[in-house]
C-alpha atoms as a PDB file:
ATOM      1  CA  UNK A   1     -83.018-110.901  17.587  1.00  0.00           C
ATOM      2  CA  UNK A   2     -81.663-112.288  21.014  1.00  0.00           C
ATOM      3  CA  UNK A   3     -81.892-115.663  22.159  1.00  0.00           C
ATOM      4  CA  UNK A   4     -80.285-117.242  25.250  1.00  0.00           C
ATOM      5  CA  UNK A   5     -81.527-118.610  28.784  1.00  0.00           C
ATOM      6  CA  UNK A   6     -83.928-116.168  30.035  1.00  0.00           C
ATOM      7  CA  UNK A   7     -84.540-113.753  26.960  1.00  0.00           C
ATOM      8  CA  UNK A   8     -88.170-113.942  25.933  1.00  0.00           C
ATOM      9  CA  UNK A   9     -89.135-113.357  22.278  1.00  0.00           C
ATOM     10  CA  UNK A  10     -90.885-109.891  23.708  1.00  0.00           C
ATOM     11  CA  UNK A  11     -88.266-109.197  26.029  1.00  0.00           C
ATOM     12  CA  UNK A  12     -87.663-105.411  26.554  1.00  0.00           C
ATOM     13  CA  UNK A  13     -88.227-102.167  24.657  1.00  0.00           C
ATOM     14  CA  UNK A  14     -85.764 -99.263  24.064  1.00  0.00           C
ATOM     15  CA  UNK A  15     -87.957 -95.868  23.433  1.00  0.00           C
ATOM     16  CA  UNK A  16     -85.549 -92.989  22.134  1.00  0.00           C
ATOM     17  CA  UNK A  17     -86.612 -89.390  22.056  1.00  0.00           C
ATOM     18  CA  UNK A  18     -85.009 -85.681  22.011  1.00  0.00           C
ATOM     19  CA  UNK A  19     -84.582 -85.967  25.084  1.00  0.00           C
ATOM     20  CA  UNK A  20     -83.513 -89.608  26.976  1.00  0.00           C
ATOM     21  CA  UNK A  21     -83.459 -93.438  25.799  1.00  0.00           C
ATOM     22  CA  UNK A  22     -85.362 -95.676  28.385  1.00  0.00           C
ATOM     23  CA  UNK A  23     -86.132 -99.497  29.113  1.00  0.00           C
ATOM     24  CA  UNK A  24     -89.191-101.165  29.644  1.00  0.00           C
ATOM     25  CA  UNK A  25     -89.443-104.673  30.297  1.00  0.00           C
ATOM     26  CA  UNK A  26     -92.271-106.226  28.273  1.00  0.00           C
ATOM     27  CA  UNK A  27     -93.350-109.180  30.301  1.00  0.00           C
ATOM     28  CA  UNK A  28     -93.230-110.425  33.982  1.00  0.00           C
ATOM     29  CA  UNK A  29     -90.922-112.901  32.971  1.00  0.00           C
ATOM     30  CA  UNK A  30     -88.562-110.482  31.088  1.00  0.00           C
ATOM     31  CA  UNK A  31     -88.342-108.384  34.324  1.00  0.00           C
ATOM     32  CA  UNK A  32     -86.494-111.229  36.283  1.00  0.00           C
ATOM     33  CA  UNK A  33     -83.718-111.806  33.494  1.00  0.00           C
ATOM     34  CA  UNK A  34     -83.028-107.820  33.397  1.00  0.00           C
ATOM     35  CA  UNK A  35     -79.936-106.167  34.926  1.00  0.00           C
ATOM     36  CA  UNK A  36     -78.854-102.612  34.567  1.00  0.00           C
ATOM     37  CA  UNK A  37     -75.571-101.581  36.293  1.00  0.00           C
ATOM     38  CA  UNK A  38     -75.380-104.706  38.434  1.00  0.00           C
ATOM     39  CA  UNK A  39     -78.861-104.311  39.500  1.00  0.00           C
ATOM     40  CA  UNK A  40     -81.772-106.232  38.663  1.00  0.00           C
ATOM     41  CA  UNK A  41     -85.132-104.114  37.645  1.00  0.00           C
ATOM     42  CA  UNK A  42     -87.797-104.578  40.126  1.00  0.00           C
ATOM     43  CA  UNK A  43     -91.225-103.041  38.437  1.00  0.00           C
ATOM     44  CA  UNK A  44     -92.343-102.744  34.986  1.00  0.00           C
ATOM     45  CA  UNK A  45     -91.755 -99.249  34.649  1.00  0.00           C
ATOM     46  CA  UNK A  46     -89.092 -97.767  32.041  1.00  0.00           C
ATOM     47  CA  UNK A  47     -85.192 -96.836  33.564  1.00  0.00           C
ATOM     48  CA  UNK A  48     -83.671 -93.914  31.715  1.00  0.00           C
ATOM     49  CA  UNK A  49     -80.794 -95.066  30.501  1.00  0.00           C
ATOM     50  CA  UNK A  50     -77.259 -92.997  30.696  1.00  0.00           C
ATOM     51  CA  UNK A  51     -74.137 -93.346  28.595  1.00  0.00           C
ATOM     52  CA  UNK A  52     -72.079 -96.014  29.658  1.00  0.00           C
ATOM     53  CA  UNK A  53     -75.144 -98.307  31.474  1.00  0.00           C
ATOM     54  CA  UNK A  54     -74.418-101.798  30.754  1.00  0.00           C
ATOM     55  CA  UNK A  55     -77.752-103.958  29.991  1.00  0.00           C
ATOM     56  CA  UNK A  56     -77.846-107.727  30.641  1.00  0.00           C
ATOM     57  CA  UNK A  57     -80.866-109.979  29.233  1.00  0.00           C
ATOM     58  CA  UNK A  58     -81.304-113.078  30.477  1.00  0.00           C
ATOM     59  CA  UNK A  59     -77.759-114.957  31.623  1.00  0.00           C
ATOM     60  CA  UNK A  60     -75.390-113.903  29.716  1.00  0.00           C
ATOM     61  CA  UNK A  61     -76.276-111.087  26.962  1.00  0.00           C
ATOM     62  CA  UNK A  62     -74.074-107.899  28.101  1.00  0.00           C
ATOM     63  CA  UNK A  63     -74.232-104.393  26.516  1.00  0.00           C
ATOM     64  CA  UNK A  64     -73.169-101.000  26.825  1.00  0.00           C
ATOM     65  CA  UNK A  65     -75.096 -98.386  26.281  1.00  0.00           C
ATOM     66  CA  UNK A  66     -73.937 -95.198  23.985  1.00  0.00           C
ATOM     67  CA  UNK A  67     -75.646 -92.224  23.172  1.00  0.00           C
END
């Protein structure tokens, strides 16, 4: 579980399948605390995610993703 300025309780989701991993922000409020690359999400649809993204929730949660 994540906690920190910005990260919501229901924050994001990570949905893996055979094929890609993507990110979908869960709430309005999750969508202004989400960076990937540098660059803040602007709808509430899912990014595919590619090795190496790094993901920032809220102000100062950082990772990288592998796959």
């Amino acid at each position: 579980m994540l906690g920190g300025i910005g990260v919501q309780s229901q924050h994001a989701q990570f949905d893996t399948n055979d094929k890609q991993t993507t990110l979908k922000p869960l709430s309005e409020e999750a969508l202004k605390f989400i960076y990937v690359n540098g660059e803040k999400l602007k709808s509430m649809k899912a990014v595919v995610l590619k090795p190496n993204d790094r993901i920032i929730f809220g102000t100062g949660s950082c990772f990288l993703f592998r796959n």
